[in-house]
N, C-alpha and C. Protein backbone atom coordinates (compact mmCIF):
# COMPACT_ATOMS: atom_id res chain seq x y z
N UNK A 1 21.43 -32.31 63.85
CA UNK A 1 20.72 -33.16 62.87
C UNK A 1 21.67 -33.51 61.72
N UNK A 2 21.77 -34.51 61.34
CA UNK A 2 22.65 -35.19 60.17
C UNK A 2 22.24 -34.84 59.06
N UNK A 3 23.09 -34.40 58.29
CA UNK A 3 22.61 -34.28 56.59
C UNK A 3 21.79 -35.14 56.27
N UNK A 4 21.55 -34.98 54.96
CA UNK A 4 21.10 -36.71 53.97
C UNK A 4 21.81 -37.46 54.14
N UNK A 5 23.32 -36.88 52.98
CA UNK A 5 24.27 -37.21 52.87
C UNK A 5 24.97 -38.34 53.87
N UNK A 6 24.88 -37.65 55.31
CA UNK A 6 25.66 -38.12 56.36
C UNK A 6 24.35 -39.77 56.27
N UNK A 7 23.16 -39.52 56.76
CA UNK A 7 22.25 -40.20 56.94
C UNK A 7 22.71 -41.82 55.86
N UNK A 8 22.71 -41.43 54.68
CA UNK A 8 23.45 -42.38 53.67
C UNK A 8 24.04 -43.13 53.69
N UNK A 9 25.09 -42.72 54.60
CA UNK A 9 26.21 -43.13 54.70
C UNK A 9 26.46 -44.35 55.58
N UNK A 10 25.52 -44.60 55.93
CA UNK A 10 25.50 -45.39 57.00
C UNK A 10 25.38 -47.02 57.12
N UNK A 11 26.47 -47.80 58.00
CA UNK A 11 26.67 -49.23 58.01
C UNK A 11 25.36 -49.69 57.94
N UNK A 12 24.14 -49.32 58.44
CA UNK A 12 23.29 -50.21 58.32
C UNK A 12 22.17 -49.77 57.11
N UNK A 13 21.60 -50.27 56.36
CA UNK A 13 20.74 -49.78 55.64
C UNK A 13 19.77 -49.19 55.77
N UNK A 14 19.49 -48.34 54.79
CA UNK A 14 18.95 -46.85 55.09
C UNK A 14 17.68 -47.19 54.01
N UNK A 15 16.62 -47.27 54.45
CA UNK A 15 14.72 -46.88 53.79
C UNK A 15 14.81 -45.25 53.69
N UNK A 16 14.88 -44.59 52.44
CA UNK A 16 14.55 -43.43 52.46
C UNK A 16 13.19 -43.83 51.18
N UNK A 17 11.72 -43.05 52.29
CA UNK A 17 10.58 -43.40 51.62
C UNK A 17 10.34 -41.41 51.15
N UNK A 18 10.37 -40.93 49.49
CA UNK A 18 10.23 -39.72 49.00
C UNK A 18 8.51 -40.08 49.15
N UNK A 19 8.56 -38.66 49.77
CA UNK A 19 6.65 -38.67 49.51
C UNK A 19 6.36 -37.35 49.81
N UNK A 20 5.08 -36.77 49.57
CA UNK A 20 4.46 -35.92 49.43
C UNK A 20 3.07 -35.63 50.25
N UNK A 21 2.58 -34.81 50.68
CA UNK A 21 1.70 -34.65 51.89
C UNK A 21 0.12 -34.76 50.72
N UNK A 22 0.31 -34.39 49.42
CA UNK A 22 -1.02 -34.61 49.26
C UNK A 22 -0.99 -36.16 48.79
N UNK A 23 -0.38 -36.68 48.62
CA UNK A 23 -0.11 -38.30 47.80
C UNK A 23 -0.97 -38.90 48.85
N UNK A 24 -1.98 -39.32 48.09
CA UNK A 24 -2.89 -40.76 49.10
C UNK A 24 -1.83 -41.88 49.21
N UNK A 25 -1.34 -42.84 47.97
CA UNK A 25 -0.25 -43.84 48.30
C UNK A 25 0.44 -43.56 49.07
N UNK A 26 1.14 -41.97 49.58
CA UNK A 26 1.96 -41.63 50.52
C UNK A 26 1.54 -42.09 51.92
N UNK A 27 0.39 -41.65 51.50
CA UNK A 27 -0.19 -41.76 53.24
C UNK A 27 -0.38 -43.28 53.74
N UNK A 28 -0.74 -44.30 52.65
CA UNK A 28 -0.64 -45.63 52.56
C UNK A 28 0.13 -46.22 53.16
N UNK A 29 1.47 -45.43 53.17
CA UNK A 29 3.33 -46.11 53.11
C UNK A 29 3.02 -45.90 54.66
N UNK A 30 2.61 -44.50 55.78
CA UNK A 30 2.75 -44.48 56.93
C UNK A 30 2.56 -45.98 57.98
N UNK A 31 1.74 -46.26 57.72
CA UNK A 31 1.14 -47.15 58.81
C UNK A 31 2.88 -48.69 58.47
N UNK A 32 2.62 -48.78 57.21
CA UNK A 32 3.44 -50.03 56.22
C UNK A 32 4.98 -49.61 56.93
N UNK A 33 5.32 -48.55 56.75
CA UNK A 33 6.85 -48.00 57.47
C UNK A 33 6.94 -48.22 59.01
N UNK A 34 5.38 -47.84 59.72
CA UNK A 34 5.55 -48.31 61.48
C UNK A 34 5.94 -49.88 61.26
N UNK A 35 5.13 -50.40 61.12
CA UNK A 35 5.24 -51.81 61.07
C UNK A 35 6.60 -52.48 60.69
N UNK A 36 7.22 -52.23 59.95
CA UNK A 36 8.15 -52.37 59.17
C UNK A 36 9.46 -51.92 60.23
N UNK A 37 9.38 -50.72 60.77
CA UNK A 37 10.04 -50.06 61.44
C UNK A 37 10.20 -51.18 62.53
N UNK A 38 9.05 -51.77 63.44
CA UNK A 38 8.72 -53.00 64.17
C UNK A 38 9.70 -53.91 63.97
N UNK A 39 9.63 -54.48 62.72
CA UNK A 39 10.12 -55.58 62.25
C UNK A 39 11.79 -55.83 62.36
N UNK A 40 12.67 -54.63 61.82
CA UNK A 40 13.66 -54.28 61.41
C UNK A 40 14.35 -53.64 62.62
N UNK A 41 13.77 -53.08 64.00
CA UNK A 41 13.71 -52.67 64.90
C UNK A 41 15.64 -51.96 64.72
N UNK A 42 16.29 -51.78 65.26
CA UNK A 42 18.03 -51.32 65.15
C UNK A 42 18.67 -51.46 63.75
N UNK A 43 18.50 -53.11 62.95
CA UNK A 43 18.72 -53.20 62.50
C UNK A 43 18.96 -52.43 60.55
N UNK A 44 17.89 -51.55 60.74
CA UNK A 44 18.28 -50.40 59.43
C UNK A 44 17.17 -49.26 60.13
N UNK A 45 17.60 -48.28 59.31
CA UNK A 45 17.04 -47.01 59.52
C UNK A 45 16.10 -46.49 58.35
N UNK A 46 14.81 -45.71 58.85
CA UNK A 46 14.31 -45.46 57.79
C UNK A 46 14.12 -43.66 57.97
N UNK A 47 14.17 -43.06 57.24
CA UNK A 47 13.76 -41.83 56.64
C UNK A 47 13.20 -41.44 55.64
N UNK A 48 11.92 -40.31 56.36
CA UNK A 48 10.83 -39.94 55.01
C UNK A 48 11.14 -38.63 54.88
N UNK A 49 11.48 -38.45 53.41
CA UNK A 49 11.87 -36.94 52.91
C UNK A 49 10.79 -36.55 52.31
N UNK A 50 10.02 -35.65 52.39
CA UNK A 50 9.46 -34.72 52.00
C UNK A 50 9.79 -34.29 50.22
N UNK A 51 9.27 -34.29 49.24
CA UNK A 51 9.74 -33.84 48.00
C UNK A 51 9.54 -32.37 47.74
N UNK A 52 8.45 -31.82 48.24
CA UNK A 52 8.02 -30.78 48.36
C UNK A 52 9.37 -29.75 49.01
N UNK A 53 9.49 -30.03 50.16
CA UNK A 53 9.96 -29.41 51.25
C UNK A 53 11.96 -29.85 50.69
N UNK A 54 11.98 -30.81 49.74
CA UNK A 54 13.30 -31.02 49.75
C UNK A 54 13.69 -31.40 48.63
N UNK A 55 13.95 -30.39 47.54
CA UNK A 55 13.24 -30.62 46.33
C UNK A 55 14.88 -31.04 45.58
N UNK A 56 15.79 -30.47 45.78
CA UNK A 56 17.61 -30.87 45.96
C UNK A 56 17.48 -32.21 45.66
N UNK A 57 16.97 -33.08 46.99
CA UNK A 57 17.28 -34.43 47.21
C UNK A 57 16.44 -35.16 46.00
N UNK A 58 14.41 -34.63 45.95
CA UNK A 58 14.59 -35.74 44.82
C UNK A 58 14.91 -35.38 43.64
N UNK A 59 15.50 -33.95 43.27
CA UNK A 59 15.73 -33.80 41.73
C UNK A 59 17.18 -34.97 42.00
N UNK A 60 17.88 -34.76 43.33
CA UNK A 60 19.19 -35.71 42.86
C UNK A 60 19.56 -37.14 42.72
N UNK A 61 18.12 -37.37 42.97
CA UNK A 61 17.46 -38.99 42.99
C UNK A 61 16.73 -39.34 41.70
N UNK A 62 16.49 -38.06 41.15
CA UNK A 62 15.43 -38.15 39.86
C UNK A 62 14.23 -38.97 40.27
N UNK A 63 13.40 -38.36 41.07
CA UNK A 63 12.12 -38.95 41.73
C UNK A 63 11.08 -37.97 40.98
N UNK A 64 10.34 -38.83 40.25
CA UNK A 64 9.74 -38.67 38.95
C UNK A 64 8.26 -38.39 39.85
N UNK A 65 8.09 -39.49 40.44
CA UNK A 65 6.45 -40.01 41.08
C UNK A 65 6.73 -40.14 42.66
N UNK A 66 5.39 -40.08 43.45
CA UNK A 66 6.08 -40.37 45.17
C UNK A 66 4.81 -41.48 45.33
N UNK A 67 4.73 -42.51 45.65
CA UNK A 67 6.02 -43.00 47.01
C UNK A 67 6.77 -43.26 45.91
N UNK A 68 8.07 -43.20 46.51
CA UNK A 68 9.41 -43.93 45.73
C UNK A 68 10.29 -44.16 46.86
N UNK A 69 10.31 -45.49 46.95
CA UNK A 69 11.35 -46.15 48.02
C UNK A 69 13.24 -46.03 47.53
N UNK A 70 14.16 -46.21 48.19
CA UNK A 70 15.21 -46.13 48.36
C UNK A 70 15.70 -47.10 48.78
N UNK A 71 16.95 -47.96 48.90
CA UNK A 71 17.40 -48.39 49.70
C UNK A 71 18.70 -47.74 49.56
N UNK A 72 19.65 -47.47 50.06
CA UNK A 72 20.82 -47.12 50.74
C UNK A 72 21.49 -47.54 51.43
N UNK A 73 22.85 -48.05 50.98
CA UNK A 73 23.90 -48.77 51.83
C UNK A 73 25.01 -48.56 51.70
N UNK A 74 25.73 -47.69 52.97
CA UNK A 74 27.23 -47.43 52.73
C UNK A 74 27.04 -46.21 51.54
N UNK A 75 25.98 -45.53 51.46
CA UNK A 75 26.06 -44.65 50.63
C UNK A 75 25.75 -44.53 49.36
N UNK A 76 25.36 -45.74 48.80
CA UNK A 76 25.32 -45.98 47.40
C UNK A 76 23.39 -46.61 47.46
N UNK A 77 22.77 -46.08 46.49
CA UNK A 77 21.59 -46.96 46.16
C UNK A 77 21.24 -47.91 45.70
N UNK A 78 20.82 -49.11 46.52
CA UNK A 78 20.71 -50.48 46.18
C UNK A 78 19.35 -51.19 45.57
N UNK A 79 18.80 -50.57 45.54
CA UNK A 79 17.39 -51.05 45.49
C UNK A 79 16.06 -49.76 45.32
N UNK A 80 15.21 -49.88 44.37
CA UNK A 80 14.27 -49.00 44.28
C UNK A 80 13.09 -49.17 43.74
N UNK A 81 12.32 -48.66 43.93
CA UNK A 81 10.79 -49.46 43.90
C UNK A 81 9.86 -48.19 44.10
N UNK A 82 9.10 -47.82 42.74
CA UNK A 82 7.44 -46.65 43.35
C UNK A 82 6.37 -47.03 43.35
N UNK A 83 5.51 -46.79 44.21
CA UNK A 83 4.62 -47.20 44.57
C UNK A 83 4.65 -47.29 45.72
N UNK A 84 3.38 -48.73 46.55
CA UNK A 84 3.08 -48.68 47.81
C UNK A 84 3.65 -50.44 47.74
N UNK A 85 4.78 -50.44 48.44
CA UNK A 85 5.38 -52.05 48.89
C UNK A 85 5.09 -52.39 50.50
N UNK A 86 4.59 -53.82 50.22
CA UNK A 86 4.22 -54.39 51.50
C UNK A 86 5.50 -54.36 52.82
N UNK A 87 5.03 -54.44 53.85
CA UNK A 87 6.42 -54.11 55.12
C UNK A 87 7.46 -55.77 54.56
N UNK A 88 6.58 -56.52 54.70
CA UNK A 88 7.18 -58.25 54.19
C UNK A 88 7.88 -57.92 53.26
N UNK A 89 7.85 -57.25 52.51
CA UNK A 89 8.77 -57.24 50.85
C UNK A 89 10.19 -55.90 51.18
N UNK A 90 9.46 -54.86 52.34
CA UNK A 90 10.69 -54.46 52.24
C UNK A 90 11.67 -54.49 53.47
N UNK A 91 11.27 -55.68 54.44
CA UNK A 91 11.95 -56.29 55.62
C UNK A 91 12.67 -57.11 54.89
N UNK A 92 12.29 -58.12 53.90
CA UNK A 92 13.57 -58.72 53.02
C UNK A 92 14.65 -57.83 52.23
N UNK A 93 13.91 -56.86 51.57
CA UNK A 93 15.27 -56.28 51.17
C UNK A 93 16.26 -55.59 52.36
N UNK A 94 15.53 -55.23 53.04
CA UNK A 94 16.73 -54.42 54.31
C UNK A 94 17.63 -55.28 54.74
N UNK A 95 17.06 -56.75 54.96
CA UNK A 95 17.46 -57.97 55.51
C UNK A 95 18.79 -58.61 54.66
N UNK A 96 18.71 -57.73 53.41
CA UNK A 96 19.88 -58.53 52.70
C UNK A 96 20.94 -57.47 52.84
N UNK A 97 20.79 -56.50 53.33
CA UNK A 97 22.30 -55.73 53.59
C UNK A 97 22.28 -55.26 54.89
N UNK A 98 21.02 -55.85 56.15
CA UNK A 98 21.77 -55.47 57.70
C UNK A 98 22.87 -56.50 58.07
N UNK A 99 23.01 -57.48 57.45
CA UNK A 99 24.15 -58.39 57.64
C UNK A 99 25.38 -58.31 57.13
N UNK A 100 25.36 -57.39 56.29
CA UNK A 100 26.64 -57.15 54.96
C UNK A 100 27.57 -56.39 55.59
């Protein structure tokens, strides 16, 4: 299994969605991430970290509130957004760095 780190790192852009098992908005993001996942199909990767269970990653993100979206490219964070974002809003952002 790949680190975060390694996960990050990666040519194609990376959805890391922070959430939490009691968060209703969390549970919101599930269905929005399949779909999305659909959409984006090879083209980026998404991963849901746990805050609870991985508490390292969001103190090193400073993830205040969950959902809190990520984007990730080549390692660096491009984009971020909390709350519950539509699959349409975040198939465009992935869309601007699976080509890059």
């Amino acid at each position: 299994m790949a680190t975060f780190n390694e996960l990050i790192q990666s040519e194609k852009p990376v959805l890391v969605d922070f959430s939490a098992e009691w968060c209703g908005p969390c549970k919101m993001m599930g269905p929005i991430l399949n779909d999305l996942k659909t959409m984006v199909g090879e083209r980026a990767n998404i991963v849901k970290v746990d805050v609870d269970r991985n508490p390292e990653a969001a103190s090193a993100y400073q993830i205040k509130g969950v959902p809190t979206l990520i984007v990730f490219h080549k390692g660096k964070a491009v984009w971020r957004q909390s709350g519950v974002v539509p699959a349409a809003h975040l198939r465009q952002v992935l869309d601007q760095y699976a080509h890059s």
